[in-house]
Protein backbone atom coordinates (compact mmCIF):
# COMPACT_ATOMS: atom_id res chain seq x y z
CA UNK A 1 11.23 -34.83 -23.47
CA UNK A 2 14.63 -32.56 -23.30
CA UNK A 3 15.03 -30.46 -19.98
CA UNK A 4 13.86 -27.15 -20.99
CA UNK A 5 10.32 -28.14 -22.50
CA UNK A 6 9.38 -29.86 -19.51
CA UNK A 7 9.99 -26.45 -17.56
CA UNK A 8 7.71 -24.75 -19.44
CA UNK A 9 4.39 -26.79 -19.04
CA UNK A 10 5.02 -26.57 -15.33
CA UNK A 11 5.36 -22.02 -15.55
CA UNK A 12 2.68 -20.42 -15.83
CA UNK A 13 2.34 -17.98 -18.13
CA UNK A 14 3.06 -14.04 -17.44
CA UNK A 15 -0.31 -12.73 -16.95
CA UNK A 16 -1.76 -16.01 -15.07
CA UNK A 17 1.44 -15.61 -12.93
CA UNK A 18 0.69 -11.52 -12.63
CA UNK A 19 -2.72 -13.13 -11.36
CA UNK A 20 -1.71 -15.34 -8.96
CA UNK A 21 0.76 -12.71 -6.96
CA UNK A 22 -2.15 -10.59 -6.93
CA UNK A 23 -4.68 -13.17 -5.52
CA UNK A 24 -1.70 -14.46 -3.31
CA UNK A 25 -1.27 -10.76 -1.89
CA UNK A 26 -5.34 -10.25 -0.96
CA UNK A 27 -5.55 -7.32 -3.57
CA UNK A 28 -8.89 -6.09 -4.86
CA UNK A 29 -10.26 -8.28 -7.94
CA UNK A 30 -10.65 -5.02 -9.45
CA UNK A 31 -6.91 -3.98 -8.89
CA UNK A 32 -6.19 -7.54 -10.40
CA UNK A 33 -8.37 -6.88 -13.89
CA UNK A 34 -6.69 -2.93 -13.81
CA UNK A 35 -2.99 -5.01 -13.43
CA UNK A 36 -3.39 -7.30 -16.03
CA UNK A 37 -5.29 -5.04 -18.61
CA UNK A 38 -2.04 -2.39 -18.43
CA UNK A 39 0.86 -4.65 -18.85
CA UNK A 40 -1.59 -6.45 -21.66
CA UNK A 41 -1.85 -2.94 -23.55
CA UNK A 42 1.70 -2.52 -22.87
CA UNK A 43 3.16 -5.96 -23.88
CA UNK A 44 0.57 -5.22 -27.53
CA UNK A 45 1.96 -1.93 -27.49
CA UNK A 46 5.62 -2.92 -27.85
CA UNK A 47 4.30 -5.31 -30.59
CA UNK A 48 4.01 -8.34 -28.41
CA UNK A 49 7.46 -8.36 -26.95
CA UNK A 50 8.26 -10.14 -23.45
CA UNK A 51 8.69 -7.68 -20.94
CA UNK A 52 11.74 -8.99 -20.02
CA UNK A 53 13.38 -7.90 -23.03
CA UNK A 54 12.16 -4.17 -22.28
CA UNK A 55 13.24 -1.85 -19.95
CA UNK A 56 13.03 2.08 -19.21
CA UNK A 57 13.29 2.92 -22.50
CA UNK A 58 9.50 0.88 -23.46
CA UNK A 59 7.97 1.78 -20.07
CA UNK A 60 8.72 5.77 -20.88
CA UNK A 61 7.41 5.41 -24.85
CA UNK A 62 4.31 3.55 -23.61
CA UNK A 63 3.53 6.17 -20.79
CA UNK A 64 4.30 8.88 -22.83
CA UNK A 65 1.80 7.15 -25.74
CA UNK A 66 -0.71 7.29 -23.18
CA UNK A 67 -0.72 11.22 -22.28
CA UNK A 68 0.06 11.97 -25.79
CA UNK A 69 -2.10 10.03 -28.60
CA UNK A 70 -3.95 7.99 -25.79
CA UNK A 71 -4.96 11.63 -23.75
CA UNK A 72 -5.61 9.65 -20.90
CA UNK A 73 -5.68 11.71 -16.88
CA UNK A 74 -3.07 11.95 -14.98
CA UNK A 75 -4.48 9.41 -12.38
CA UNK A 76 -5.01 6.84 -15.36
CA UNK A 77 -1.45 7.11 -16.53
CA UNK A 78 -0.38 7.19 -12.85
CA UNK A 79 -2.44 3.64 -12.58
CA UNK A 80 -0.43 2.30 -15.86
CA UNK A 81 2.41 3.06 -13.94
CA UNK A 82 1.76 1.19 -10.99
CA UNK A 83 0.41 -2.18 -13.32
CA UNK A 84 3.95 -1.60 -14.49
CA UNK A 85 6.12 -1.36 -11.54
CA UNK A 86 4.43 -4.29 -10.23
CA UNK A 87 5.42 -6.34 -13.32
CA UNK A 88 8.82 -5.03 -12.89
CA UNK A 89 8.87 -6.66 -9.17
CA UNK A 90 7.60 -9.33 -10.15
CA UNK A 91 10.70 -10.11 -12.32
CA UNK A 92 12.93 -8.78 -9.20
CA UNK A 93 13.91 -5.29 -10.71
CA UNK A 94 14.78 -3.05 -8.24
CA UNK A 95 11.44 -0.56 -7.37
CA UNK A 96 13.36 2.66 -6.08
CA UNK A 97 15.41 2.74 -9.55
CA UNK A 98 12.89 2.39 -11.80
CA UNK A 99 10.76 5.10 -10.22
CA UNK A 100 13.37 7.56 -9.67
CA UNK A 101 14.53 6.89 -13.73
CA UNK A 102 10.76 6.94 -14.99
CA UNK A 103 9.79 9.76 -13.08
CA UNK A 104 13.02 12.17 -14.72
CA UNK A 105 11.85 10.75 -18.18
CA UNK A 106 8.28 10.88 -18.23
């Protein structure tokens, strides 16, 4: 079997490995379902794109989506937010720049 296929059976996928940091980390199975359901609505959102081929630009027009058409609180959006930025650590982005740009856009 050539190199790269045999890497991915061993990966997990995105969400189970969202799942596992969370379990890994002691956080609340509810904080786990909130996680997972966000990033799900946001990866369907952006038409079933890997977040890793998204950036600012997606997390802003998916937040924005969710005030606007989606007339979600303040504290819901704010939750979103948080699902996301934990994704985005996940995949080693940088936390302080992507809150500092999404906060100025959003």
């Amino acid at each position: 079997m050539p190199e790269p296929l045999q890497n991915l059976q061993h990966q997990p996928r995105l969400l189970d490995r969202v799942r596992l940091v969370i379990r890994a980390r002691h956080y609340s199975p509810r904080t786990e379902t909130a996680y997972v359901g966000w990033i799900r609505r946001f990866i369907l959102f952006h038409g079933k794109r890997h977040p890793s081929t998204m950036g600012e630009r997606e997390v802003v027009a998916f937040l924005s989506h969710l005030a606007v058409r989606g007339e979600v609180a303040a504290s819901t959006q704010n939750q979103a937010l948080h699902a996301l930025l934990f994704l985005c650590r996940l995949r080693g982005v940088p936390r302080k720049r992507y809150r500092n740009r999404i906060a100025q856009n959003a």
